[in-house]
Protein backbone atom coordinates (compact mmCIF):
# COMPACT_ATOMS: atom_id res chain seq x y z
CA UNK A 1 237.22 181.79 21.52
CA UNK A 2 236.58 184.83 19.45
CA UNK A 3 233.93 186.13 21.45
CA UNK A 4 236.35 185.62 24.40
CA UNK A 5 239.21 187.47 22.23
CA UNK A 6 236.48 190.60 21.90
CA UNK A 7 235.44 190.66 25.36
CA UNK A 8 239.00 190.70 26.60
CA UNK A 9 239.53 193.55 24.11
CA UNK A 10 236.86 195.62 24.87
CA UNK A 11 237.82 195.41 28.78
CA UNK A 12 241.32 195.79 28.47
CA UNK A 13 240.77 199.35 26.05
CA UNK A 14 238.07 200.93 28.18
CA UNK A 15 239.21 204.21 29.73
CA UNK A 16 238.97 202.79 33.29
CA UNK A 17 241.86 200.31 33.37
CA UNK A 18 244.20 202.38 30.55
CA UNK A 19 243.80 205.29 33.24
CA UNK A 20 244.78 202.71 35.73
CA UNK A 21 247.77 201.27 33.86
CA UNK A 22 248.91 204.96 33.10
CA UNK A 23 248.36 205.61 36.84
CA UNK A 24 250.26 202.27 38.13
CA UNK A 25 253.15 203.00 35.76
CA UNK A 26 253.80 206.71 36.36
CA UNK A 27 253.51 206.34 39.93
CA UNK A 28 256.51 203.08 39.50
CA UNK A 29 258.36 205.98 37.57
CA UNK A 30 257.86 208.51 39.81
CA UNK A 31 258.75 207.17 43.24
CA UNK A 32 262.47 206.60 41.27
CA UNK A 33 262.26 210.52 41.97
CA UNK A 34 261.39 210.42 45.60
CA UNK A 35 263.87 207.66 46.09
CA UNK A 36 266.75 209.46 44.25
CA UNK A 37 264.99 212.63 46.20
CA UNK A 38 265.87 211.23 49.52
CA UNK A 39 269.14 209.08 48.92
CA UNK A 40 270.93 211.85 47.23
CA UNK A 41 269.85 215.31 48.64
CA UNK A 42 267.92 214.61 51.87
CA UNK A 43 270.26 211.84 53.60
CA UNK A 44 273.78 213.89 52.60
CA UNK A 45 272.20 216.81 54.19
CA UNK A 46 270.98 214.59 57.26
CA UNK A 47 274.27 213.16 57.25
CA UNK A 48 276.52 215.84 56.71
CA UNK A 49 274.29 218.19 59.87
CA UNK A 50 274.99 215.25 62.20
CA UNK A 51 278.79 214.78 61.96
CA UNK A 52 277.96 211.42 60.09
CA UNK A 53 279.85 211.88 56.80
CA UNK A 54 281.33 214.57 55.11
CA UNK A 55 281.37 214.80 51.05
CA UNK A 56 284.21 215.87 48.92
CA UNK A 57 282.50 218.44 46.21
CA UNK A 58 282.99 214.57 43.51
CA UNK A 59 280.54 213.39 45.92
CA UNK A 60 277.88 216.22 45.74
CA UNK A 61 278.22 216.40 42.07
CA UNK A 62 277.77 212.37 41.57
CA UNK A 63 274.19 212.95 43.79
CA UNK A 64 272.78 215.30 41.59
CA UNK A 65 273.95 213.80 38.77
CA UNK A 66 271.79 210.26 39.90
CA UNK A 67 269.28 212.56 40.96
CA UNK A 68 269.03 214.70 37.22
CA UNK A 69 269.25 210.68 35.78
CA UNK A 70 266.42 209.69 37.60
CA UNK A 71 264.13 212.62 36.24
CA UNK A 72 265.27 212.00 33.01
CA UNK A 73 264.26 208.62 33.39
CA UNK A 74 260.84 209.55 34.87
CA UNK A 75 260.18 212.08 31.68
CA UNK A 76 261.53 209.67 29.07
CA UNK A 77 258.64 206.91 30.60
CA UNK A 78 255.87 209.99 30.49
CA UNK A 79 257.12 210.42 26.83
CA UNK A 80 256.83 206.49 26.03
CA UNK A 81 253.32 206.64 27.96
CA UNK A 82 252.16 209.54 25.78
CA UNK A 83 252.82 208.38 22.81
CA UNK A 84 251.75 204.70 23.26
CA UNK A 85 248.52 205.94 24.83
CA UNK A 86 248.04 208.58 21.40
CA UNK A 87 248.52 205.22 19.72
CA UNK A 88 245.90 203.11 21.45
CA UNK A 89 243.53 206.34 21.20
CA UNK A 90 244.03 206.30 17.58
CA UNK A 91 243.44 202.99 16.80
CA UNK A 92 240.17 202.79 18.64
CA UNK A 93 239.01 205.33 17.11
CA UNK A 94 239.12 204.25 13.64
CA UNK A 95 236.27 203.09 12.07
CA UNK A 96 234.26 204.94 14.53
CA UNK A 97 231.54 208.03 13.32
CA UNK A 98 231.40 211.22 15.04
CA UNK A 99 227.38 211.12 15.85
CA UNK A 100 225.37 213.33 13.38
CA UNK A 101 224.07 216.45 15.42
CA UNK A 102 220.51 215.64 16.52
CA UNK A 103 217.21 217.93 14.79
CA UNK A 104 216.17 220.90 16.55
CA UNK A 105 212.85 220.15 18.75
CA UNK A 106 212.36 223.90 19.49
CA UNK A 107 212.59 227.43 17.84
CA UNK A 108 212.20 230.93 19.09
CA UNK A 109 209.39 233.10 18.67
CA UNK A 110 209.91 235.91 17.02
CA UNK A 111 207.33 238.24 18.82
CA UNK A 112 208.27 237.16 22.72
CA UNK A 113 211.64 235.31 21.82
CA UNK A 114 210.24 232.45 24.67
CA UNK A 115 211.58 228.74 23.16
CA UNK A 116 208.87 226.75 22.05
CA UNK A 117 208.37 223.39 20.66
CA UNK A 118 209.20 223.26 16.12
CA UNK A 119 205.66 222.15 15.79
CA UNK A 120 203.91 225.17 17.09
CA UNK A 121 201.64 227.02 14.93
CA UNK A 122 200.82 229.66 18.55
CA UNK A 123 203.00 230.56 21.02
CA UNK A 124 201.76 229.54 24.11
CA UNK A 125 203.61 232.53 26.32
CA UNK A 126 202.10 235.14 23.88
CA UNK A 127 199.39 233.60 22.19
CA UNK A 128 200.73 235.10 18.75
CA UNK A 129 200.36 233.07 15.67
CA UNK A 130 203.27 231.73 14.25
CA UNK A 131 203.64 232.11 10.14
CA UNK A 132 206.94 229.79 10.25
């Protein structure tokens, strides 16, 4: 069961499907913009060119005020996101070692500055011999 437990784990924190869950999330958030979008600012105007309905200024201000709730609402579930995914990022990466910088294979000559391999005593584009 604890091998189970680790596999899950290691699925369920690999970039791929937090990206996803980010993505899925958001995009729930964000159509609660295009929604509001439409219902509040497109239809009134739709309505309002056709003869359909005509607004009282209380009515135009209680649109944008749904519409302003529903962006505050999308940026308050960005901020959530943000944070929770700094979180996750954070505690994944503790315990974990930034990789040690690997040795140099090559140098430069000094008489031709061509790159050649550390181990060269000659340089093979000028022939000169190396004293390093």
């Amino acid at each position: 069961m604890k091998k189970f437990i680790e596999e899950f784990k290691a699925f369920a924190l690999r970039g791929n499907v937090m990206d996803l869950a980010v993505g899925v999330i958001i995009g729930g958030a964000f159509s609660g913009i295009v929604t509001s979008l439409t219902e509040n600012f497109i239809n009134p105007i739709l309505y309002f060119l056709t003869g359909q309905a005509s607004y009282t200024l209380k009515d135009v201000a209680e649109f944008g005020s749904a519409f302003v709730g529903s962006v505050i609402n999308f940026l308050i579930m960005a901020f959530i996101l943000f944070c929770l995914m700094k979180a996750v990022n954070k505690l994944t990466s503790i315990g974990h070692k930034e990789p040690e910088p690997a040795a140099p294979t090559t140098k430069v000559c000094p008489f031709c500055r061509s790159e050649i391999a550390i181990e060269a005593t000659r340089c093979p584009h000028c022939t000169s011999q190396l004293t390093e």
